[in-house]
C-alpha atoms as a PDB file:
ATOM      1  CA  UNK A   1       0.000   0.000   0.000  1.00  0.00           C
ATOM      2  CA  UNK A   2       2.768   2.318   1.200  1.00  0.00           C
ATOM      3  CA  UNK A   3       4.385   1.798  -2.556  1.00  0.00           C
ATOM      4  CA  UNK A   4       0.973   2.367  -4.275  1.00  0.00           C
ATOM      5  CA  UNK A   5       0.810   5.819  -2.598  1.00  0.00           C
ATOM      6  CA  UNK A   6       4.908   6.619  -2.952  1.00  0.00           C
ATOM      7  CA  UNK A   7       4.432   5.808  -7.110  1.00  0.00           C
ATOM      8  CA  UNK A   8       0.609   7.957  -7.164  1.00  0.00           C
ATOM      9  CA  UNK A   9       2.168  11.037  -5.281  1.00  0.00           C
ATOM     10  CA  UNK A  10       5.858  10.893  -7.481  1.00  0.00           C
ATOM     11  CA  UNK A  11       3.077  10.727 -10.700  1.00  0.00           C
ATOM     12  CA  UNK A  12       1.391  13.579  -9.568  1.00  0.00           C
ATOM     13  CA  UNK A  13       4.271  15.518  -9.372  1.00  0.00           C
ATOM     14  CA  UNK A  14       5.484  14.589 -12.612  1.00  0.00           C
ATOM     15  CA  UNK A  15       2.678  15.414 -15.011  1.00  0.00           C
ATOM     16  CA  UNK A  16       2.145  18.716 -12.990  1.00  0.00           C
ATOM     17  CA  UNK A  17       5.233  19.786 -14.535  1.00  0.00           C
ATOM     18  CA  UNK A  18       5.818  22.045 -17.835  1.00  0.00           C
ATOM     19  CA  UNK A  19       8.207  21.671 -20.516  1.00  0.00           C
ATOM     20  CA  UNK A  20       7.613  25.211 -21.395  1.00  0.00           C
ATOM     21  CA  UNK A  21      10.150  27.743 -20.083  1.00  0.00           C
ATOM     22  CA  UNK A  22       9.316  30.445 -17.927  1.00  0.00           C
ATOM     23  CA  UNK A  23       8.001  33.396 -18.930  1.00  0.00           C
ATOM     24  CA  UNK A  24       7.403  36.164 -16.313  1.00  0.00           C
ATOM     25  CA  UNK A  25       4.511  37.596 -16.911  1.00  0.00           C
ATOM     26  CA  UNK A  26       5.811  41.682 -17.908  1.00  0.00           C
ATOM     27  CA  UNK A  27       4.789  44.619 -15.606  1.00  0.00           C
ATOM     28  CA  UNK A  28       3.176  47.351 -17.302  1.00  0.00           C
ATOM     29  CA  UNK A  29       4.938  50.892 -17.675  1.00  0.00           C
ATOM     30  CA  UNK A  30       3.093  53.374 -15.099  1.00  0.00           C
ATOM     31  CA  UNK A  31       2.298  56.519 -17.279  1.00  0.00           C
ATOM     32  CA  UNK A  32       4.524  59.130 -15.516  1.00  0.00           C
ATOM     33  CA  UNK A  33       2.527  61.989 -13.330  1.00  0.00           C
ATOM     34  CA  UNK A  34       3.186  65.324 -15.478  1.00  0.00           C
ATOM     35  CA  UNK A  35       5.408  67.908 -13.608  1.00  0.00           C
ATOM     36  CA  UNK A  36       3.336  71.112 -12.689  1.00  0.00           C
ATOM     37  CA  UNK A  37       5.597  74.381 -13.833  1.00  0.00           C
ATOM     38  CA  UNK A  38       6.585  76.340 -16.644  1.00  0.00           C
ATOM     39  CA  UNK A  39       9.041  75.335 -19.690  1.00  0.00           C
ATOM     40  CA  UNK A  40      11.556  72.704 -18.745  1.00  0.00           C
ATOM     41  CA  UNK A  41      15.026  73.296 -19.890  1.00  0.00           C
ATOM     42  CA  UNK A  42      18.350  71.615 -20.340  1.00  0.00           C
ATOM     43  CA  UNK A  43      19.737  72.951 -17.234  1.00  0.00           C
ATOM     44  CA  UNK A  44      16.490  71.006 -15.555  1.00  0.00           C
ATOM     45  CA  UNK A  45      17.614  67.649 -17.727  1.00  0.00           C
ATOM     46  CA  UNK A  46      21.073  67.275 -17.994  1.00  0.00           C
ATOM     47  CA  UNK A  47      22.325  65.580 -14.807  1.00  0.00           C
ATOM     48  CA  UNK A  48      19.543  62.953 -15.462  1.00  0.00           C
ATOM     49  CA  UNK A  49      20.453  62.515 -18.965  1.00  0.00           C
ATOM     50  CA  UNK A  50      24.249  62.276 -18.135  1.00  0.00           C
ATOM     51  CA  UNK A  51      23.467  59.873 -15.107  1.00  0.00           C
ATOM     52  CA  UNK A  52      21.054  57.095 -17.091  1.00  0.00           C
ATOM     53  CA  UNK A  53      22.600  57.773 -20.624  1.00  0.00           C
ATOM     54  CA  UNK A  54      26.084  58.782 -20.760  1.00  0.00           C
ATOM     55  CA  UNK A  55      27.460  55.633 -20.018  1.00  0.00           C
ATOM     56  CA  UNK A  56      26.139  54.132 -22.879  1.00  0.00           C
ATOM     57  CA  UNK A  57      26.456  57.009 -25.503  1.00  0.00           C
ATOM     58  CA  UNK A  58      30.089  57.640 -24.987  1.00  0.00           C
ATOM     59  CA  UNK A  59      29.706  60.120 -21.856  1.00  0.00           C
ATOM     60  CA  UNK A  60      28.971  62.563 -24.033  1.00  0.00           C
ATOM     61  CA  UNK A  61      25.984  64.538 -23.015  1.00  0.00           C
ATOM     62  CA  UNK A  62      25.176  67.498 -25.242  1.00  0.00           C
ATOM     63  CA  UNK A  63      21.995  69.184 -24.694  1.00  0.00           C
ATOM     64  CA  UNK A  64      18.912  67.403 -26.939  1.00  0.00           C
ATOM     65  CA  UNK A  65      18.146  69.688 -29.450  1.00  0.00           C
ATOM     66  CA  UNK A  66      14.273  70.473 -29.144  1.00  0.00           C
ATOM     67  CA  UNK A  67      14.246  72.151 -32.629  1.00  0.00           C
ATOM     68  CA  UNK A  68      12.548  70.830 -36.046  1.00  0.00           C
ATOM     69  CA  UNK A  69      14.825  69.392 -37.117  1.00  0.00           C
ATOM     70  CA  UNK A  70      15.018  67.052 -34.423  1.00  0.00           C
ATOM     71  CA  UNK A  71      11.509  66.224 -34.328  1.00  0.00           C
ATOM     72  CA  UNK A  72      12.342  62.888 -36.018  1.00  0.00           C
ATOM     73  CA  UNK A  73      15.079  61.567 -33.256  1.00  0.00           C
ATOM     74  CA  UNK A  74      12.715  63.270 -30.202  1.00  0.00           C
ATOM     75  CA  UNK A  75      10.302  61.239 -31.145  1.00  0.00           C
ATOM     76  CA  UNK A  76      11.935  58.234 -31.540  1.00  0.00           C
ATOM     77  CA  UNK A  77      13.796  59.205 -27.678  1.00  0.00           C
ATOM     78  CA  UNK A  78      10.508  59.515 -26.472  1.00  0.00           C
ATOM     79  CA  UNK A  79       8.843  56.025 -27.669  1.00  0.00           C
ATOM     80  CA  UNK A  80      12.042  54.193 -26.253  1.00  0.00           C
ATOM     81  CA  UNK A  81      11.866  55.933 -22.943  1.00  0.00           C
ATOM     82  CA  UNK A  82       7.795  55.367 -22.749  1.00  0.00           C
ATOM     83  CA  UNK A  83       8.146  51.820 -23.888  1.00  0.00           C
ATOM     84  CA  UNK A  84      10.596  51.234 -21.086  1.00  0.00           C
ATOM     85  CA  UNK A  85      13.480  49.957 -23.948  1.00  0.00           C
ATOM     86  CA  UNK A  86      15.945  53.137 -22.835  1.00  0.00           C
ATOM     87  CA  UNK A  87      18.187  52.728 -20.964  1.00  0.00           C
ATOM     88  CA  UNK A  88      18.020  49.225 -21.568  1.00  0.00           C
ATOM     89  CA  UNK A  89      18.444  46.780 -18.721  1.00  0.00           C
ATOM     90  CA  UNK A  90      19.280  46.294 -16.353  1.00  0.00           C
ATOM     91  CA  UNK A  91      19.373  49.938 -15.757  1.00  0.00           C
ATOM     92  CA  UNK A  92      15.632  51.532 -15.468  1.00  0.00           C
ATOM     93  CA  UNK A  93      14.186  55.047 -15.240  1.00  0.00           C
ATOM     94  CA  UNK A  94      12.781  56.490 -11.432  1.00  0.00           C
ATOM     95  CA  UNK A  95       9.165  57.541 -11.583  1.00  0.00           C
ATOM     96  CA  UNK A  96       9.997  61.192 -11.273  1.00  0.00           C
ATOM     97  CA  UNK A  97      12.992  61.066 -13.666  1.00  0.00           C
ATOM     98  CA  UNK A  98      10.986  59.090 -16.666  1.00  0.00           C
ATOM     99  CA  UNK A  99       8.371  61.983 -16.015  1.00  0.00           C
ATOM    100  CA  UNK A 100      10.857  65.139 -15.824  1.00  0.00           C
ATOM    101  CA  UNK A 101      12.324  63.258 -19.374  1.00  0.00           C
ATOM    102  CA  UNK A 102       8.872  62.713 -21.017  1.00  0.00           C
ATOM    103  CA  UNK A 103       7.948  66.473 -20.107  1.00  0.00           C
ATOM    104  CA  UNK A 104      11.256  67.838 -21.642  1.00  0.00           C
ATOM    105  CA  UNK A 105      10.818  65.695 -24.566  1.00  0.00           C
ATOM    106  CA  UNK A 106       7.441  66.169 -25.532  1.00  0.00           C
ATOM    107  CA  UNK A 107       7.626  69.753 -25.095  1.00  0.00           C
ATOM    108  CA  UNK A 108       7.847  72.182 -28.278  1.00  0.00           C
END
């Protein structure tokens, strides 16, 4: 009897398993709070940009050009920082520094 229940409970154990791999499940991107002021400026931006994107862009932080011409490369800033992809892992973006960043970004 004792054997009948040893083999039952090791079966049970065995066909609760998966052979698919883990997947955890992803946690969604909290819209940032918008900052209450006036015009944000580069002064406002530039140790955050220099501390979560210097490293990777070869330390050199110049001031993101907010002009026409740049609407292009803003925008495509902005989607990677909303989407969570920049920086990329495993470094991440505060709360209050993804929303100072989306504010300066999206302003024009």
């Amino acid at each position: 009897m004792r054997m009948f229940i040893l083999i039952a409970t090791f079966m049970m154990l065995v066909s609760c398993g998966s052979d698919a791999p883990y997947e955890p499940t992803p946690t969604p991107t909290p819209t940032p709070t918008p900052i209450p002021g006036t015009q944000l400026t580069w002064d406002d931006v530039k140790t955050k940009v220099a501390g979560n994107c210097g490293n990777c862009h070869n330390g050199i932080v110049q001031p993101l050009n907010l002009n026409s011409a740049a609407t292009f490369k803003q925008a495509k800033v902005l989607k990677r920082i909303n989407e969570g992809s920049m920086p990329p892992a495993p470094r991440t973006l505060n709360g209050d520094d993804k929303a100072l960043l989306v504010k300066y970004l999206s302003q024009s």
